[in-house]
C-alpha atoms as a PDB file:
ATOM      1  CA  UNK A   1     -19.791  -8.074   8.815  1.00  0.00           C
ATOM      2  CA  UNK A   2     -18.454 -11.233  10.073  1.00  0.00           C
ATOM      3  CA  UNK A   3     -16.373 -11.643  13.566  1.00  0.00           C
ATOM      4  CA  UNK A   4     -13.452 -13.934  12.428  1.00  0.00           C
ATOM      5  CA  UNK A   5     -12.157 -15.750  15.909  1.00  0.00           C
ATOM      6  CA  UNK A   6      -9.051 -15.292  15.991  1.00  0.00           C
ATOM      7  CA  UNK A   7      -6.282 -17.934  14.786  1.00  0.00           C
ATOM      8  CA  UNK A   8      -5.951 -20.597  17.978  1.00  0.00           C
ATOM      9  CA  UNK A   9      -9.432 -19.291  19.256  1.00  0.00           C
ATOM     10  CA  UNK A  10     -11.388 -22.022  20.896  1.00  0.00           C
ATOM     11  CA  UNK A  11     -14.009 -19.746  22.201  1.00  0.00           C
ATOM     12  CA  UNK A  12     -16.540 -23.241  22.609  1.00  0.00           C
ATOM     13  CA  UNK A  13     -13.676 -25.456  23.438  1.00  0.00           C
ATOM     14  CA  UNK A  14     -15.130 -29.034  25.613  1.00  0.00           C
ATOM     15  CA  UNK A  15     -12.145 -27.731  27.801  1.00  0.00           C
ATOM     16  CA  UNK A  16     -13.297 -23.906  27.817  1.00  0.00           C
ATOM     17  CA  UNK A  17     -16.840 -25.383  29.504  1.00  0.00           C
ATOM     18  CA  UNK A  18     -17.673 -24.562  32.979  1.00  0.00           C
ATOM     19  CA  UNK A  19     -21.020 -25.660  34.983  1.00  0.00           C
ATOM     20  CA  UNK A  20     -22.779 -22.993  37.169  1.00  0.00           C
ATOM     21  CA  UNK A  21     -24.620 -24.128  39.861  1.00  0.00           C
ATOM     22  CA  UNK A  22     -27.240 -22.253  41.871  1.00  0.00           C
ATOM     23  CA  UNK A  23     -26.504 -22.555  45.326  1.00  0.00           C
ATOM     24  CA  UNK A  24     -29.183 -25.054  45.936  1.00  0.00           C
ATOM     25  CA  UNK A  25     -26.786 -27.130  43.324  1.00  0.00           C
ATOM     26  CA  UNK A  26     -29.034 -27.310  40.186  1.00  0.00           C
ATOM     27  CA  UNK A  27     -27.226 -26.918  37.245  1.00  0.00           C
ATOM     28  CA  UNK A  28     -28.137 -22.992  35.912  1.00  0.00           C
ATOM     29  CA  UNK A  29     -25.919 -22.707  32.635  1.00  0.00           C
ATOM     30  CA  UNK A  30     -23.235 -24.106  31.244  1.00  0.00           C
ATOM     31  CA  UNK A  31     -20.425 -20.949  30.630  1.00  0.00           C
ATOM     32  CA  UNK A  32     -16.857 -20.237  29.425  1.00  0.00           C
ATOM     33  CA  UNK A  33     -13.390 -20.107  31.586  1.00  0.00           C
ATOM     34  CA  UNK A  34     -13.668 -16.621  31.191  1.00  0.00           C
ATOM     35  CA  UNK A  35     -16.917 -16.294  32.649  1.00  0.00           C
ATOM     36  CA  UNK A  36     -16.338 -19.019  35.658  1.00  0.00           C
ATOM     37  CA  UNK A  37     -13.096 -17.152  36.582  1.00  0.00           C
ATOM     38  CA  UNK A  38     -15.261 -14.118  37.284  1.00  0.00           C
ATOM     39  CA  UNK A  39     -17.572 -15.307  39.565  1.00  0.00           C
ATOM     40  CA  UNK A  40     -13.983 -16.625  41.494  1.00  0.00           C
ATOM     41  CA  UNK A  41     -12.520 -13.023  41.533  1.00  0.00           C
ATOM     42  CA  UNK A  42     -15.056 -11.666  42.946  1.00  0.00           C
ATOM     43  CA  UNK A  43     -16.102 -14.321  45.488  1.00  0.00           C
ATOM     44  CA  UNK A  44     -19.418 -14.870  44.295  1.00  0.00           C
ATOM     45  CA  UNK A  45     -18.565 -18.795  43.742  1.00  0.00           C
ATOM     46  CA  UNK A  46     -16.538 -21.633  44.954  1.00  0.00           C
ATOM     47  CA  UNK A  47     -15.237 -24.411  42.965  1.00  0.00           C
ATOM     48  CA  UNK A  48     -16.887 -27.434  44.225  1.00  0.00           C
ATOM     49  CA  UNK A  49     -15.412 -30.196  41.225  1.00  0.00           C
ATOM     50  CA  UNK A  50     -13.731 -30.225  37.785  1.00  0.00           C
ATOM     51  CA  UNK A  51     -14.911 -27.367  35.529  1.00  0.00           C
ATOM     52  CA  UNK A  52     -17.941 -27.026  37.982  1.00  0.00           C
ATOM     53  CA  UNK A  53     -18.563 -23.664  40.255  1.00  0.00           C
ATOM     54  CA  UNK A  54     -21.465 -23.317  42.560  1.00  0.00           C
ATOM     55  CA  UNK A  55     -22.664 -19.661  43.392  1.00  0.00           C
ATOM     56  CA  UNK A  56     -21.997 -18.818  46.700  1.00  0.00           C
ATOM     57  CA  UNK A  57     -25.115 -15.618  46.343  1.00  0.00           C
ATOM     58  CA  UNK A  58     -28.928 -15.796  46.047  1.00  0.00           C
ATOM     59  CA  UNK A  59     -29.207 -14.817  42.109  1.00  0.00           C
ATOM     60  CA  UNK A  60     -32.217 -13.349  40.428  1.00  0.00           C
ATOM     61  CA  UNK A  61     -33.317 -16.337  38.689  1.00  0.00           C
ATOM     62  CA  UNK A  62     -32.442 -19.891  38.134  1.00  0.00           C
ATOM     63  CA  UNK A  63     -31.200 -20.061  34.803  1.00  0.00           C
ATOM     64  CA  UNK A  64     -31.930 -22.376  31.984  1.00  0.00           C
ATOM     65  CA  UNK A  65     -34.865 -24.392  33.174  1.00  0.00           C
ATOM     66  CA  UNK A  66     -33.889 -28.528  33.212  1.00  0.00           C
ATOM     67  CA  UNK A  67     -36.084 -29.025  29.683  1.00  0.00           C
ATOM     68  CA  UNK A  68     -33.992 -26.191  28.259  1.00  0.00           C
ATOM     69  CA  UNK A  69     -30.782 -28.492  27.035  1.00  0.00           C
ATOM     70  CA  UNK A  70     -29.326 -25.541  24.881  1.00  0.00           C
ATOM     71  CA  UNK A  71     -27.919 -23.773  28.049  1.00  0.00           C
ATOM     72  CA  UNK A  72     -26.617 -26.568  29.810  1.00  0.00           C
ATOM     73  CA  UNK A  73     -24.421 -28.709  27.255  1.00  0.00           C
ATOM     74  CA  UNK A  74     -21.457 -27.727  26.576  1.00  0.00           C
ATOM     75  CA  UNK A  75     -20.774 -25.821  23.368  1.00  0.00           C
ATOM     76  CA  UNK A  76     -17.941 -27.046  20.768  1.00  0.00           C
ATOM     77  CA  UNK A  77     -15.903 -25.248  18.568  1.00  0.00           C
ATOM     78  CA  UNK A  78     -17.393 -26.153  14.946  1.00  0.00           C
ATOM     79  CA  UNK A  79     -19.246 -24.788  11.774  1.00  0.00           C
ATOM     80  CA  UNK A  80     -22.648 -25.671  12.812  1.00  0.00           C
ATOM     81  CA  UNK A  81     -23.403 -26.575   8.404  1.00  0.00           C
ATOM     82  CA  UNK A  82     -20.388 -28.373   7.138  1.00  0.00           C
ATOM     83  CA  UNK A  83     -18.624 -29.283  10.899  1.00  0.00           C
ATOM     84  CA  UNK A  84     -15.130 -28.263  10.111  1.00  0.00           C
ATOM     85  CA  UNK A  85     -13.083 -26.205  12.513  1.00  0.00           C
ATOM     86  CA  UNK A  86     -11.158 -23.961  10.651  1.00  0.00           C
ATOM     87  CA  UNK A  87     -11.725 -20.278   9.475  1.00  0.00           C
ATOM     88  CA  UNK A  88     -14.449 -19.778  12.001  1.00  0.00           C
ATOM     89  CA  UNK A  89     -16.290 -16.926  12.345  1.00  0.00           C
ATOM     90  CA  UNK A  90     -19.398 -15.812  14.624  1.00  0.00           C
ATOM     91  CA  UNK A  91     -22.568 -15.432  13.066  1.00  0.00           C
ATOM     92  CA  UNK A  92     -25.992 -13.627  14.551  1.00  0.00           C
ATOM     93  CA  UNK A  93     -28.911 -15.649  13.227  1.00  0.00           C
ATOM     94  CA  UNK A  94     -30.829 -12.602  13.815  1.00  0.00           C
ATOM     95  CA  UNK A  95     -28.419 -10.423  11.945  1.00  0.00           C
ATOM     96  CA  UNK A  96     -26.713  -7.526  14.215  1.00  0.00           C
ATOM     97  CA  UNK A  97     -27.947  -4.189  12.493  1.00  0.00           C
ATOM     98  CA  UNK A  98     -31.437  -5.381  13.901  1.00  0.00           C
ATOM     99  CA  UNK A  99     -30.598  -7.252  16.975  1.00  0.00           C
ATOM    100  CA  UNK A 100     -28.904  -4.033  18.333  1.00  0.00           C
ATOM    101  CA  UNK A 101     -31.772  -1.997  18.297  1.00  0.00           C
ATOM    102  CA  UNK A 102     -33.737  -4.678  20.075  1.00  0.00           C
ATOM    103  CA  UNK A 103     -34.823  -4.410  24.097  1.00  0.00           C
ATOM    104  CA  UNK A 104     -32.344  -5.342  26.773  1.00  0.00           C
ATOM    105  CA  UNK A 105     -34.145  -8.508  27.231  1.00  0.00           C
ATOM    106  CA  UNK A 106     -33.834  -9.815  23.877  1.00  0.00           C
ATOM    107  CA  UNK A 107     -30.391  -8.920  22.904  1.00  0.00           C
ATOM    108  CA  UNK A 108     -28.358  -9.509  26.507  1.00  0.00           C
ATOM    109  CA  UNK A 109     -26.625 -12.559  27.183  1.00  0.00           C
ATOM    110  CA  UNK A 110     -28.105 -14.704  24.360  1.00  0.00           C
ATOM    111  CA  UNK A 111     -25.767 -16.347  23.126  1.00  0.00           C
ATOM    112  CA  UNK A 112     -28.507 -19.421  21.801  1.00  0.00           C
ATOM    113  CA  UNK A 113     -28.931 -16.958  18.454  1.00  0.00           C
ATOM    114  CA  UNK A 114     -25.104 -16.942  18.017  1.00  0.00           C
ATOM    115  CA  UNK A 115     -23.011 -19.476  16.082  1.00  0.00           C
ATOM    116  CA  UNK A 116     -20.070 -20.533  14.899  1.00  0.00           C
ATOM    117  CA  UNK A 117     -20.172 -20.902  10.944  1.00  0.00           C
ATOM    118  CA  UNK A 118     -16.956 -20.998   8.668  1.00  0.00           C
ATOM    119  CA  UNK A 119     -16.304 -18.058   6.648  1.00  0.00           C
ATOM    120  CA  UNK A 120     -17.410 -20.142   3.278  1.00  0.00           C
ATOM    121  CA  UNK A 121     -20.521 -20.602   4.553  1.00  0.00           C
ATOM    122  CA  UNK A 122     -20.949 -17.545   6.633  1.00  0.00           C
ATOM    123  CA  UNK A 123     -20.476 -15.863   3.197  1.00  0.00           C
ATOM    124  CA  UNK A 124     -23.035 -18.068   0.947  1.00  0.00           C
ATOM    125  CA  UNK A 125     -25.703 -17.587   3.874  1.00  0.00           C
ATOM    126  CA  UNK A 126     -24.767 -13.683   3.748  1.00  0.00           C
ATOM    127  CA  UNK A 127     -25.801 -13.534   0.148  1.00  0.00           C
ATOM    128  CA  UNK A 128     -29.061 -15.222   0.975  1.00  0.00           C
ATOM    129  CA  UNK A 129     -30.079 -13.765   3.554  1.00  0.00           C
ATOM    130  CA  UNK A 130     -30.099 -10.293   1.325  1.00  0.00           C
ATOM    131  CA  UNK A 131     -33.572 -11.439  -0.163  1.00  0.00           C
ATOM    132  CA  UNK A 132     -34.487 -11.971   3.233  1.00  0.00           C
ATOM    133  CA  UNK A 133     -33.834  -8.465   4.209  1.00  0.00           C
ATOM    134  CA  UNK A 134     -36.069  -7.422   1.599  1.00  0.00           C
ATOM    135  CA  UNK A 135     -39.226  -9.507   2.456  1.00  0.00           C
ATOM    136  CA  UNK A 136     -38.607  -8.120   5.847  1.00  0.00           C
ATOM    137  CA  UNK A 137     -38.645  -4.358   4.066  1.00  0.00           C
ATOM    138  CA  UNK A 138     -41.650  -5.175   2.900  1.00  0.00           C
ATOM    139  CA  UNK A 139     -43.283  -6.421   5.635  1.00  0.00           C
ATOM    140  CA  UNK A 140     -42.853  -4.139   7.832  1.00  0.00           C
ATOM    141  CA  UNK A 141     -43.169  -1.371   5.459  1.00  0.00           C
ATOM    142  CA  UNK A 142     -39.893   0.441   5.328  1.00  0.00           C
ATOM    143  CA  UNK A 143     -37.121   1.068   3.017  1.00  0.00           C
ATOM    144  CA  UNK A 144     -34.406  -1.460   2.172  1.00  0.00           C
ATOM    145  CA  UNK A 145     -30.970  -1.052   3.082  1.00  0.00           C
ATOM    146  CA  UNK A 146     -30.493  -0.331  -0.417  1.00  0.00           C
ATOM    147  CA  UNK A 147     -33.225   2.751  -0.747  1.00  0.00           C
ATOM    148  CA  UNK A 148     -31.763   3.968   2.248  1.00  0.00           C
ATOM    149  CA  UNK A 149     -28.145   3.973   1.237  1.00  0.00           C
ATOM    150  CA  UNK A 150     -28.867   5.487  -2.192  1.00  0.00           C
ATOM    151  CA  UNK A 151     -30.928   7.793   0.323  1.00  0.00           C
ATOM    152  CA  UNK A 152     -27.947   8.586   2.048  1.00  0.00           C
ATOM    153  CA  UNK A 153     -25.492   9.242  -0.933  1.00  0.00           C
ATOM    154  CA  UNK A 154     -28.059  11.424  -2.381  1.00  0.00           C
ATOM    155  CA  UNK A 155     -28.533  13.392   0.897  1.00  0.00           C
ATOM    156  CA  UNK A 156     -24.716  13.779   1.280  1.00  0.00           C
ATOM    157  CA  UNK A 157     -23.939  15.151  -2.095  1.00  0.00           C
ATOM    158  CA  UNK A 158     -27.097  17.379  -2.032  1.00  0.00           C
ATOM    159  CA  UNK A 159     -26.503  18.728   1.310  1.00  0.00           C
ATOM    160  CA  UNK A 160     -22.083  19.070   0.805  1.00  0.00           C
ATOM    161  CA  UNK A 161     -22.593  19.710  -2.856  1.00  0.00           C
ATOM    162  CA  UNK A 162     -21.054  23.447  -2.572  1.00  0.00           C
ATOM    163  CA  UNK A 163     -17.945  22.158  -0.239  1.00  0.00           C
ATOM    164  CA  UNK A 164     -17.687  19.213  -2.201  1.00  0.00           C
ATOM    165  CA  UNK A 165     -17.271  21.168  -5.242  1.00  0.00           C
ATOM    166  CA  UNK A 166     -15.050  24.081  -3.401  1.00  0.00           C
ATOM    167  CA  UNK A 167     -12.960  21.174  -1.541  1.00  0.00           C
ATOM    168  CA  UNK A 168     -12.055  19.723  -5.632  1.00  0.00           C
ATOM    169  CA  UNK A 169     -11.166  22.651  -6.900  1.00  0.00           C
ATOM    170  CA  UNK A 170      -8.825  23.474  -3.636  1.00  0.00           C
ATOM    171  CA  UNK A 171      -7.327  20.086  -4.101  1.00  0.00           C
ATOM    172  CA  UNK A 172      -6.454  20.240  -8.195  1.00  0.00           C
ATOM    173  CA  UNK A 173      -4.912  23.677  -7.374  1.00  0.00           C
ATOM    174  CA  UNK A 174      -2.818  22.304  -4.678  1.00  0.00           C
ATOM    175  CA  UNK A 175      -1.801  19.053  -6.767  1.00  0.00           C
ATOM    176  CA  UNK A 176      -1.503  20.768 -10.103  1.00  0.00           C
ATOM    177  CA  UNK A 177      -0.704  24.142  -9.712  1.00  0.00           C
ATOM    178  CA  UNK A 178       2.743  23.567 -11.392  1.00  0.00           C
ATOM    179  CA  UNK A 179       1.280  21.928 -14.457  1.00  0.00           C
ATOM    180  CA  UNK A 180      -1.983  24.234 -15.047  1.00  0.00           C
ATOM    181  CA  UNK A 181      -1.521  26.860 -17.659  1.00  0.00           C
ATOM    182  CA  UNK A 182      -1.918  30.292 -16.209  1.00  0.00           C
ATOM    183  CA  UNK A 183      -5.518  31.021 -17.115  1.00  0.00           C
ATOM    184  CA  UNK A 184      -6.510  27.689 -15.490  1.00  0.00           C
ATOM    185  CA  UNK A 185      -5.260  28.733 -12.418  1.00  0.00           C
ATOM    186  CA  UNK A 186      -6.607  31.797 -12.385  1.00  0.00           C
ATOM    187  CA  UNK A 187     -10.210  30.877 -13.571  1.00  0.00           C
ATOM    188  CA  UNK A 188     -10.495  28.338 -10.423  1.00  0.00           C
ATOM    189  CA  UNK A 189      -9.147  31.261  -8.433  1.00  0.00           C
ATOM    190  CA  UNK A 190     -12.136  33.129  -9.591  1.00  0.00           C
ATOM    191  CA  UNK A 191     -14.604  30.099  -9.164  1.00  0.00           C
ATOM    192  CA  UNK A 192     -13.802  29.816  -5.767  1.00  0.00           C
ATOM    193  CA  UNK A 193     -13.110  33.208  -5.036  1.00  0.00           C
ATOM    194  CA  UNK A 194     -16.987  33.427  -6.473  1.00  0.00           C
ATOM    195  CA  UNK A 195     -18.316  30.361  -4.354  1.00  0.00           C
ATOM    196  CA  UNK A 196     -16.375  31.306  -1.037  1.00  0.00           C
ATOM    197  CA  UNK A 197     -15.736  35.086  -0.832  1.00  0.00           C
ATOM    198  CA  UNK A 198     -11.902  34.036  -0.924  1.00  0.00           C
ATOM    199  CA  UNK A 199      -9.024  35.140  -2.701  1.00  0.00           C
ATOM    200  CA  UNK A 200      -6.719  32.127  -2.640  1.00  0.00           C
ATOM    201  CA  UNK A 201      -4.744  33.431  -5.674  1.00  0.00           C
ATOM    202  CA  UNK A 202      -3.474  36.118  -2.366  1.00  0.00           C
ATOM    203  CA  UNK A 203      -2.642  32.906  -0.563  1.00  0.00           C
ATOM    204  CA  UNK A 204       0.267  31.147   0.399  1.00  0.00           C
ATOM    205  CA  UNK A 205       0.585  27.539  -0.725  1.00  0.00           C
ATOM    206  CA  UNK A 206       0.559  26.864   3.004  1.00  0.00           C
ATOM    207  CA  UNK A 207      -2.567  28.396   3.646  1.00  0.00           C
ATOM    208  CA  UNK A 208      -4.328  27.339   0.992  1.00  0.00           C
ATOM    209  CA  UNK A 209      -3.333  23.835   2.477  1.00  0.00           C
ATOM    210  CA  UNK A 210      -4.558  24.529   5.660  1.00  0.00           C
ATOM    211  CA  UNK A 211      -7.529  26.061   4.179  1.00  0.00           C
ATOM    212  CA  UNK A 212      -8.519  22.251   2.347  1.00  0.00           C
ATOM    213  CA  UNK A 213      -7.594  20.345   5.564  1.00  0.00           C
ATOM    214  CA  UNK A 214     -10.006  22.350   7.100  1.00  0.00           C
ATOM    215  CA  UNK A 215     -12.129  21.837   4.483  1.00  0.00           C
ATOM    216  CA  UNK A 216     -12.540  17.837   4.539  1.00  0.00           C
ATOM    217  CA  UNK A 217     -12.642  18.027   8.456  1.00  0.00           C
ATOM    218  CA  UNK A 218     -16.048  19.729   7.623  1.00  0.00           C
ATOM    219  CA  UNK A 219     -17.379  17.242   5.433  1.00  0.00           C
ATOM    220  CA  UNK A 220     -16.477  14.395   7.251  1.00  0.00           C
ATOM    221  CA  UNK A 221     -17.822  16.038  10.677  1.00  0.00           C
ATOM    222  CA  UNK A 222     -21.106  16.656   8.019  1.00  0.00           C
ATOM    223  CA  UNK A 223     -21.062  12.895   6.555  1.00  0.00           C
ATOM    224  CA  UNK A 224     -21.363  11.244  10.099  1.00  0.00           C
ATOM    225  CA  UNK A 225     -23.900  13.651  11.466  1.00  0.00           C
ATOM    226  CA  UNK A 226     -26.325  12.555   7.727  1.00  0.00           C
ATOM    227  CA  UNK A 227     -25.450   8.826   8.344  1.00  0.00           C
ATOM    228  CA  UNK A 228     -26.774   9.454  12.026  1.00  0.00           C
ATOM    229  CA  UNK A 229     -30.050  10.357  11.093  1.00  0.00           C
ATOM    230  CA  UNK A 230     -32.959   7.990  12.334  1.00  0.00           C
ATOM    231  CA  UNK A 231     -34.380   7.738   8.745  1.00  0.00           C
ATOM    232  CA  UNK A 232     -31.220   6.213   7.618  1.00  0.00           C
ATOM    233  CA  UNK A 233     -31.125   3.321   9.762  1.00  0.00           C
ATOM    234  CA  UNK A 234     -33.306   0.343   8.341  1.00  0.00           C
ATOM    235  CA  UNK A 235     -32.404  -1.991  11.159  1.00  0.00           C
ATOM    236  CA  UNK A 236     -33.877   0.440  13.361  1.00  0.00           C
ATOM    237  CA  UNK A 237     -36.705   1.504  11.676  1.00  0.00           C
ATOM    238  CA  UNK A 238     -37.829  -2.299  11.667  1.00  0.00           C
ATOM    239  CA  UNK A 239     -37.608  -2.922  15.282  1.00  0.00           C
ATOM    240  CA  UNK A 240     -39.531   0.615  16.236  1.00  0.00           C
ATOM    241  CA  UNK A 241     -42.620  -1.407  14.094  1.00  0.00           C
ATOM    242  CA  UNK A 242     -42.493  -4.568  17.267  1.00  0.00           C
ATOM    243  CA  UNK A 243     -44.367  -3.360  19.653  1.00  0.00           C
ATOM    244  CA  UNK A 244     -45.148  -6.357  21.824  1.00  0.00           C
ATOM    245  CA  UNK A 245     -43.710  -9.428  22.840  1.00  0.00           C
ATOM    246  CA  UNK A 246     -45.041 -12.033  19.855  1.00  0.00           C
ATOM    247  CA  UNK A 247     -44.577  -9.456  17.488  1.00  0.00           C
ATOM    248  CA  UNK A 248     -40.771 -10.003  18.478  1.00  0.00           C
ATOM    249  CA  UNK A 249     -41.215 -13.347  18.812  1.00  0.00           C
ATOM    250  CA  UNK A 250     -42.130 -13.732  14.941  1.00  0.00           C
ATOM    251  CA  UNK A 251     -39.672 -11.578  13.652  1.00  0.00           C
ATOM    252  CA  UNK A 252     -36.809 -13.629  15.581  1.00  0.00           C
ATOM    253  CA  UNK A 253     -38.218 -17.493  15.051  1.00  0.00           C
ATOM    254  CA  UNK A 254     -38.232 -15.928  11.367  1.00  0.00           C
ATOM    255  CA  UNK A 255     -34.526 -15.032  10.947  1.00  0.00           C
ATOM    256  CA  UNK A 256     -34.133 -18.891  13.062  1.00  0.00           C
ATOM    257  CA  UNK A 257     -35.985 -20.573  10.849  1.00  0.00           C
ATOM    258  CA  UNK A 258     -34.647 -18.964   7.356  1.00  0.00           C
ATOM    259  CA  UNK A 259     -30.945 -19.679   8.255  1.00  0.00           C
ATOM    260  CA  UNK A 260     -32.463 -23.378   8.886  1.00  0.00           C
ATOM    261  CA  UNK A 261     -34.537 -24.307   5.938  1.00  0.00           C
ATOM    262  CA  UNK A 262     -31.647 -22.359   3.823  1.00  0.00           C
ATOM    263  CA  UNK A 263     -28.265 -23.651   5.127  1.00  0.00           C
ATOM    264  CA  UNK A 264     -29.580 -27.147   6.418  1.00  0.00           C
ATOM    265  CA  UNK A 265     -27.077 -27.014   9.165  1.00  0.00           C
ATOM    266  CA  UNK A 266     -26.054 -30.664   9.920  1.00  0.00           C
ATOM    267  CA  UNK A 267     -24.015 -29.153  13.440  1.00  0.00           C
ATOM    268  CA  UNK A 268     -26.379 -27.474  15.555  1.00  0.00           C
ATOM    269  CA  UNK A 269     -25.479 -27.098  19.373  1.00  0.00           C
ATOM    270  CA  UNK A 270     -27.408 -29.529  21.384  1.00  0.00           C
ATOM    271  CA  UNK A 271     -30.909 -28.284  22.628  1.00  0.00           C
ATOM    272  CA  UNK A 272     -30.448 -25.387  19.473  1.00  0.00           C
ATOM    273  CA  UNK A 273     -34.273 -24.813  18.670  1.00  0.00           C
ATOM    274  CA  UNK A 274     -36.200 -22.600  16.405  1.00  0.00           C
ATOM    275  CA  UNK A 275     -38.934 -22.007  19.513  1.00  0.00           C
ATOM    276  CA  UNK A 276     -36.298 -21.726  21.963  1.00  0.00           C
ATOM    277  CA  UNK A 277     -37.531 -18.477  24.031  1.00  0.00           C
ATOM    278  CA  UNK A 278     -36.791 -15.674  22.293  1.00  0.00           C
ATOM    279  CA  UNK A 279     -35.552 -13.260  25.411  1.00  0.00           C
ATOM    280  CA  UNK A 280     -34.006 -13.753  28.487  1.00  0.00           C
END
């Protein structure tokens, strides 16, 4: 699903863009207000010009190397196909349901594999990228998010079919048990009585009630622990076939270089690159 900024949002506003320096004052990475403000708080940088901070601690690293121009320009608020600015929403060119399952090191703070796209186009590319998914099924040899769906909805109903059927018959008595003729009543009476061990025809309305509530509290709790199950999760099961780093690399520079050959995006953030490294 698509994250729809919200209406005003300027998250890669010219205004909203902040320089980090290393302390030795070479530019590290261009980042948001947000971002620039918490260095401040915390004392871990000084302001040293306009929109510019310089780190006032040793860090790990030194950022975005000087040939890396993606991490230092600024970024600006536009749908990187058409270049509009309105109904913009975020968009993982390696799509989320894999990226989440990915190593620390290629999922944390890259932000180079997300863009802004406008909802048009963040929907056309959606539909596209559905083949996609399915050459990547095949590839790596698993199900498609299809199979494993219909999987799913299979597993569910085989698994709950008893409650399902107990919880429908509990509900029609409840809703209908003004209008049923007599011997209706009675015969799902029986057929639960028969399914369950219970007399509900001995019941209060009440606690037949109760009874259903509790009921669909049990199927539900059921549902999510099914849906939970590793063999379920497609995204997952693709990333548990990388097992080193070009393997990773290929799968990535893939999804970079499908959204580019099928969108032709005209608006790309500067230094935006289909071998731009692939972790941090």
């Amino acid at each position: 699903m698509s994250q729809v900024l919200k209406e005003g949002s300027r998250k890669f506003d010219l205004n909203d863009n902040w320089k980090v320096l290393h302390p030795s004052g070479v530019h590290m990475f261009t980042t948001n207000r947000r971002k620039a403000q918490w260095y401040l708080n915390r004392d871990k940088a000084v302001i040293v010009e306009e929109n510019t901070i310089q780190l006032t601690f040793m860090p790990k690293g030194m950022g975005f190397g000087q040939d890396e121009i993606f991490g230092l320009t600024p970024r600006i608020n536009r749908c990187v196909v058409c270049g509009c600015e309105e109904n913009m929403t975020r968009h993982h060119v390696v799509p989320y349901h894999y990226r989440k399952f990915m190593p620390v090191d290629y999922k944390s703070r890259n932000h180079h594999d997300v863009v802004l796209i406008c909802r048009k186009h963040h929907n056309v590319y959606e539909e596209i990228a559905k083949e996609y998914k399915k050459l990547v099924a095949a590839k790596y040899d698993v199900k498609t998010i299809e199979e494993l769906n219909n999987e799913y909805i299979t597993n569910v109903v085989e698994r709950l079919r008893r409650k399902f059927k107990i919880h429908k018959l509990l509900t029609t008595l409840l809703n209908q048990f003004n209008q049923l003729p007599i011997r209706n009543t009675e015969s799902i009476g029986e057929e639960i009585k028969f399914l369950v061990n219970i007399d509900v025809m001995n019941m209060t309305f009440d606690e037949i009630e109760k009874l259903n509530k509790k009921l669909g509290k049990s199927i539900q709790k059921e549902k999510s622990e099914v849906i939970n199950i590793d063999e379920y999760l497609h995204g997952k099961n693709v990333i548990k076939k990388l097992k080193t780093h070009d393997d990773f690399e290929e799968f990535i520079k893939g999804w970079r270089r499908h959204f580019i050959e099928t969108m032709q995006p005209q608006f790309m953030p500067l230094g935006w690159s289909v071998d731009f490294r692939c972790r941090k």
